[in-house]
Protein backbone atom coordinates (compact mmCIF):
# COMPACT_ATOMS: atom_id res chain seq x y z
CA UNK A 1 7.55 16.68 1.94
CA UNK A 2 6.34 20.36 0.07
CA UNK A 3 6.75 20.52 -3.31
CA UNK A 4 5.92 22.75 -5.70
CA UNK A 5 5.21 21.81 -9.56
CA UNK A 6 7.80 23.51 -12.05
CA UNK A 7 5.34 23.45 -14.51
CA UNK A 8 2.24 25.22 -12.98
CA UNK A 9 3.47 26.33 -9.58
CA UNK A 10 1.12 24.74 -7.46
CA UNK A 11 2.28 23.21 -3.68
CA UNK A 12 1.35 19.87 -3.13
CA UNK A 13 3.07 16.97 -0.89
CA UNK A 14 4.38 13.76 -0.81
CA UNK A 15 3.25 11.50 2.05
CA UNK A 16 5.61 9.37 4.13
CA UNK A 17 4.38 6.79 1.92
CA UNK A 18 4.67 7.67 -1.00
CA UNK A 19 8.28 8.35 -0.30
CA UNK A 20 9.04 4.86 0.90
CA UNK A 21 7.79 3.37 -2.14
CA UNK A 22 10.11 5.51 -4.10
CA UNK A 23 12.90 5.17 -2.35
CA UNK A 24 12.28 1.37 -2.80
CA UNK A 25 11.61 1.66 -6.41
CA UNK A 26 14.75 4.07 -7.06
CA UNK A 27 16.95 1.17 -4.91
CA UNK A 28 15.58 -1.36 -7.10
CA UNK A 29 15.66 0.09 -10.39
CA UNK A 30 19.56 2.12 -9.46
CA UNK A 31 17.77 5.59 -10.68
CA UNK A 32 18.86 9.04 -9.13
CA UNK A 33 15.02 10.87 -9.46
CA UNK A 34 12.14 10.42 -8.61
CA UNK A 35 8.82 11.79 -10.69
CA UNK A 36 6.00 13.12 -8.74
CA UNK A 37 3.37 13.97 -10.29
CA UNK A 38 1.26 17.12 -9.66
CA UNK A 39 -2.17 17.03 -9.05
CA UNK A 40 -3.25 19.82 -10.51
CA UNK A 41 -1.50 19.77 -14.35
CA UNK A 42 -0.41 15.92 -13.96
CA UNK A 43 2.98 16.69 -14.93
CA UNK A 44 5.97 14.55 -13.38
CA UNK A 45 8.63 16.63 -11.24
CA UNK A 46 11.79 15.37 -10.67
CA UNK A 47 12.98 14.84 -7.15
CA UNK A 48 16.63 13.78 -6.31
CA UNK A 49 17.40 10.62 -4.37
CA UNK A 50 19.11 12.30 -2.17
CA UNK A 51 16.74 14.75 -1.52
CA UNK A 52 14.17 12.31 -0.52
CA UNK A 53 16.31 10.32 1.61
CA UNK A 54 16.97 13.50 3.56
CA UNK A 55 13.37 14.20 3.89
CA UNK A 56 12.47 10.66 5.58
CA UNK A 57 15.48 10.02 8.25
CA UNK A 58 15.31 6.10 9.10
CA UNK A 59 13.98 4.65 5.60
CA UNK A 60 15.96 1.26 5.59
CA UNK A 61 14.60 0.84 9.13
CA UNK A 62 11.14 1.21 8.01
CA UNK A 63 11.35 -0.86 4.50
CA UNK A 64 12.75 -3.55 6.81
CA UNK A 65 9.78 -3.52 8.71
CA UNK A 66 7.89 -2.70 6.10
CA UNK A 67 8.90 -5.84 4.55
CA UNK A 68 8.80 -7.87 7.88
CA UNK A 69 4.88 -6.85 8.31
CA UNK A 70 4.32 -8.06 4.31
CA UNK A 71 6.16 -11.22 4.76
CA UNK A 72 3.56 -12.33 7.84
CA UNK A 73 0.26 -10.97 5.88
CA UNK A 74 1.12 -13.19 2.86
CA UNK A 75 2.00 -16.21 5.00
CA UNK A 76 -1.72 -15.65 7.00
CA UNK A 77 -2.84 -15.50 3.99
CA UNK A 78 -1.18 -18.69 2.57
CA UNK A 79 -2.31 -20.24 5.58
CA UNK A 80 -5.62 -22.96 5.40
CA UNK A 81 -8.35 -21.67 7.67
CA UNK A 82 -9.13 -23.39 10.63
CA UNK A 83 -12.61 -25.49 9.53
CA UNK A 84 -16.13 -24.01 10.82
CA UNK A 85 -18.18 -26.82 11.98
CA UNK A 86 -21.47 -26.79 10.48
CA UNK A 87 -24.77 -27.11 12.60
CA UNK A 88 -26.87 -29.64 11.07
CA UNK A 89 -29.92 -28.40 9.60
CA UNK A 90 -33.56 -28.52 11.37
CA UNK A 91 -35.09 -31.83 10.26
CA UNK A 92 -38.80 -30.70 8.53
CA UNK A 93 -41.87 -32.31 9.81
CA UNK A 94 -44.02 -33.97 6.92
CA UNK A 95 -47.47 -32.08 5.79
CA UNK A 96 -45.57 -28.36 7.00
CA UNK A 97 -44.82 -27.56 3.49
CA UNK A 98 -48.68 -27.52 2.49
CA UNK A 99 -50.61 -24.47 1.91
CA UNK A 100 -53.32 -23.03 3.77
């Protein structure tokens, strides 16, 4: 999604995302805009809800899986490794730690 700062003019985009995570965070939090913030001046820009839910067709679908893919990760993660055996170390023969 092009945007262009209100502030400084400058085109810059939001990444598919990017806009995910805001639409998630603006579902969450019930807010109508969204602030992205230019790269150039750092200034936040306000961008309607609706607007980005235009610009990314098929966003519940996504979150879903989205959510689906997180869900798995953390349980892997929760998960206890499967043990490594070991191979026992080489036994030392006496007198090989002298010097020359």
């Amino acid at each position: 999604m092009q945007l262009r700062c209100t502030y400084c003019q400058t085109m810059f985009a939001i990444g598919r995302e990017e806009k995910l995570i805001a639409i998630q965070n603006m579902n969450k939090e019930n807010l109508e805009y969204y602030h992205a913030h230019c790269p150039k001046c750092r200034r936040a820009n306000r961008v309607e809800r609706a607007r980005l839910e235009h610009s990314y067709p098929n966003w519940k679908e996504d979150l879903k899986t989205m959510a689906n893919e997180a869900a798995k990760t953390a349980k892997e993660i929760a998960e206890p490794a499967v043990p490594v055996k070991k191979k026992p170390a080489a036994a030392k023969k006496p007198g090989s730690d002298k010097k020359k």
